[in-house]
C-alpha atoms as a PDB file:
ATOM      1  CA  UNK A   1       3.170   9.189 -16.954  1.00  0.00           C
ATOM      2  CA  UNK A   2       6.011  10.834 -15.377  1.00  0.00           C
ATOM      3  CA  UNK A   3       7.648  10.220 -12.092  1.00  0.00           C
ATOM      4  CA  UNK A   4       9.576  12.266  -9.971  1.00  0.00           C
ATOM      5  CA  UNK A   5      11.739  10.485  -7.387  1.00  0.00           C
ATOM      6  CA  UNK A   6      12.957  13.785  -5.368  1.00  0.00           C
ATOM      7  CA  UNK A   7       9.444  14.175  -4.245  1.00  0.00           C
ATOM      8  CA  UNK A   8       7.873  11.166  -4.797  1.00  0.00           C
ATOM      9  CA  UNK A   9       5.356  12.713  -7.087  1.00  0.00           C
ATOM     10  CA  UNK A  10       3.885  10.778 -10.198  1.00  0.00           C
ATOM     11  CA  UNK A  11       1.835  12.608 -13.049  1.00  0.00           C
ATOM     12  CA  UNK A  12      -0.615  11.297 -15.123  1.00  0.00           C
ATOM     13  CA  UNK A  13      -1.787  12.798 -18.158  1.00  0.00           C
ATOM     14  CA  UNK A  14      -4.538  12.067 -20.457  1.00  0.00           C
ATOM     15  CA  UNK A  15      -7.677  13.151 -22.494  1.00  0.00           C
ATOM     16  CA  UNK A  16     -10.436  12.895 -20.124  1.00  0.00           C
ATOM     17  CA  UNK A  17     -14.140  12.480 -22.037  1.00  0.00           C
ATOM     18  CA  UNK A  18     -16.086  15.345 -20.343  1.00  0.00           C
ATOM     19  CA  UNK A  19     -12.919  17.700 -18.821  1.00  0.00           C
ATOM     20  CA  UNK A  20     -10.567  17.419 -21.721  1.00  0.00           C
ATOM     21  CA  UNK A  21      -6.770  17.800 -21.159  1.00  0.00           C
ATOM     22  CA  UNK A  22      -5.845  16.644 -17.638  1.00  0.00           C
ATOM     23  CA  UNK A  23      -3.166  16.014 -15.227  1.00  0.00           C
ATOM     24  CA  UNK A  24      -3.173  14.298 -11.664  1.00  0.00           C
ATOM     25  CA  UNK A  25      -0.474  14.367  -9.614  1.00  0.00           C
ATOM     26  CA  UNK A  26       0.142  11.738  -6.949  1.00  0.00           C
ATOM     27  CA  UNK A  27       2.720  12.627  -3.861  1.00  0.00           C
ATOM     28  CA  UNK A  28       4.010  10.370  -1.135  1.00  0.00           C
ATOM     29  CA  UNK A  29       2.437   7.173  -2.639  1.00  0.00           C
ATOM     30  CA  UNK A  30       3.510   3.696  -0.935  1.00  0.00           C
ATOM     31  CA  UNK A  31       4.803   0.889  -3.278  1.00  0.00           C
ATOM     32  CA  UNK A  32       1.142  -0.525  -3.331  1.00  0.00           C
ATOM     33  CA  UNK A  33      -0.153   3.083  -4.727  1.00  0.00           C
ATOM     34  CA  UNK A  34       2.389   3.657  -6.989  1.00  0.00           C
ATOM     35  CA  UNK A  35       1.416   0.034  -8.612  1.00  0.00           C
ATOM     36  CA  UNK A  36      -1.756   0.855  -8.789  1.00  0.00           C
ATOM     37  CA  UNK A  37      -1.268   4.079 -10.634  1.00  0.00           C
ATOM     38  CA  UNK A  38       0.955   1.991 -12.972  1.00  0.00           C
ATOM     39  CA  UNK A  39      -1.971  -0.615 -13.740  1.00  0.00           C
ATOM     40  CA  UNK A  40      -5.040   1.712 -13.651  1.00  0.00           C
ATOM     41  CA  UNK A  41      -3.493   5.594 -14.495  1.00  0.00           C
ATOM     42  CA  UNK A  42      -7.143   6.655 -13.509  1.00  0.00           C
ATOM     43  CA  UNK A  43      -7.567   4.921 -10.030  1.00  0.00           C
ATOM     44  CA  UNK A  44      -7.816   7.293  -7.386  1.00  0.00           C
ATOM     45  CA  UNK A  45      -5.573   7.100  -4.221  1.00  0.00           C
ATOM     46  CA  UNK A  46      -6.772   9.695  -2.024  1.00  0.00           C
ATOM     47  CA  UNK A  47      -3.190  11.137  -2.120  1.00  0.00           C
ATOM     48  CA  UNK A  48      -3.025  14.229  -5.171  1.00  0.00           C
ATOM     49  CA  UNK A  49      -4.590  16.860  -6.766  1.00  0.00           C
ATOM     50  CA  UNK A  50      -5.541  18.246 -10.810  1.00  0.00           C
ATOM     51  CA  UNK A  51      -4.870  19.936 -12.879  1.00  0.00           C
ATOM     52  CA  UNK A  52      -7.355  21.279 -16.010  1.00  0.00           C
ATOM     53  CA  UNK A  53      -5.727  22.454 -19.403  1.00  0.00           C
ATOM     54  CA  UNK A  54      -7.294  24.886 -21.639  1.00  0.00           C
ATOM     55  CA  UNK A  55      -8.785  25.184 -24.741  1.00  0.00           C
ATOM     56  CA  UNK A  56      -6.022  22.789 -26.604  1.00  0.00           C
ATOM     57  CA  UNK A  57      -3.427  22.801 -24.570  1.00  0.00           C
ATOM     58  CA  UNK A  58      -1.660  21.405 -21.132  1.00  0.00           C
END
């Protein structure tokens, strides 16, 4: 997980069963969001996007 303060943004990354290699990013989330994210990486907030690695890689 990786948090970026200048935009408010917080990535997730993580092997996902079916998709593989993933990363969600999270922008403008409120103090509840951002907890949430914290407790349960995979909850969804209806606030971000993501992203799909290839074969192997990020």
């Amino acid at each position: 997980m990786d948090y970026y303060p200048s935009t408010g943004t917080v990535k997730t990354s993580m092997d996902h069963p079916t998709q593989g290699h993933t990363q969600m990013f999270r922008r403008d989330l409120d103090d509840g969001g951002f907890a949430r994210v914290c407790q349960e990486p995979r909850s969804h907030t209806g606030h971000g996007y993501q992203t799909k690695g290839g074969k192997g890689g990020y």
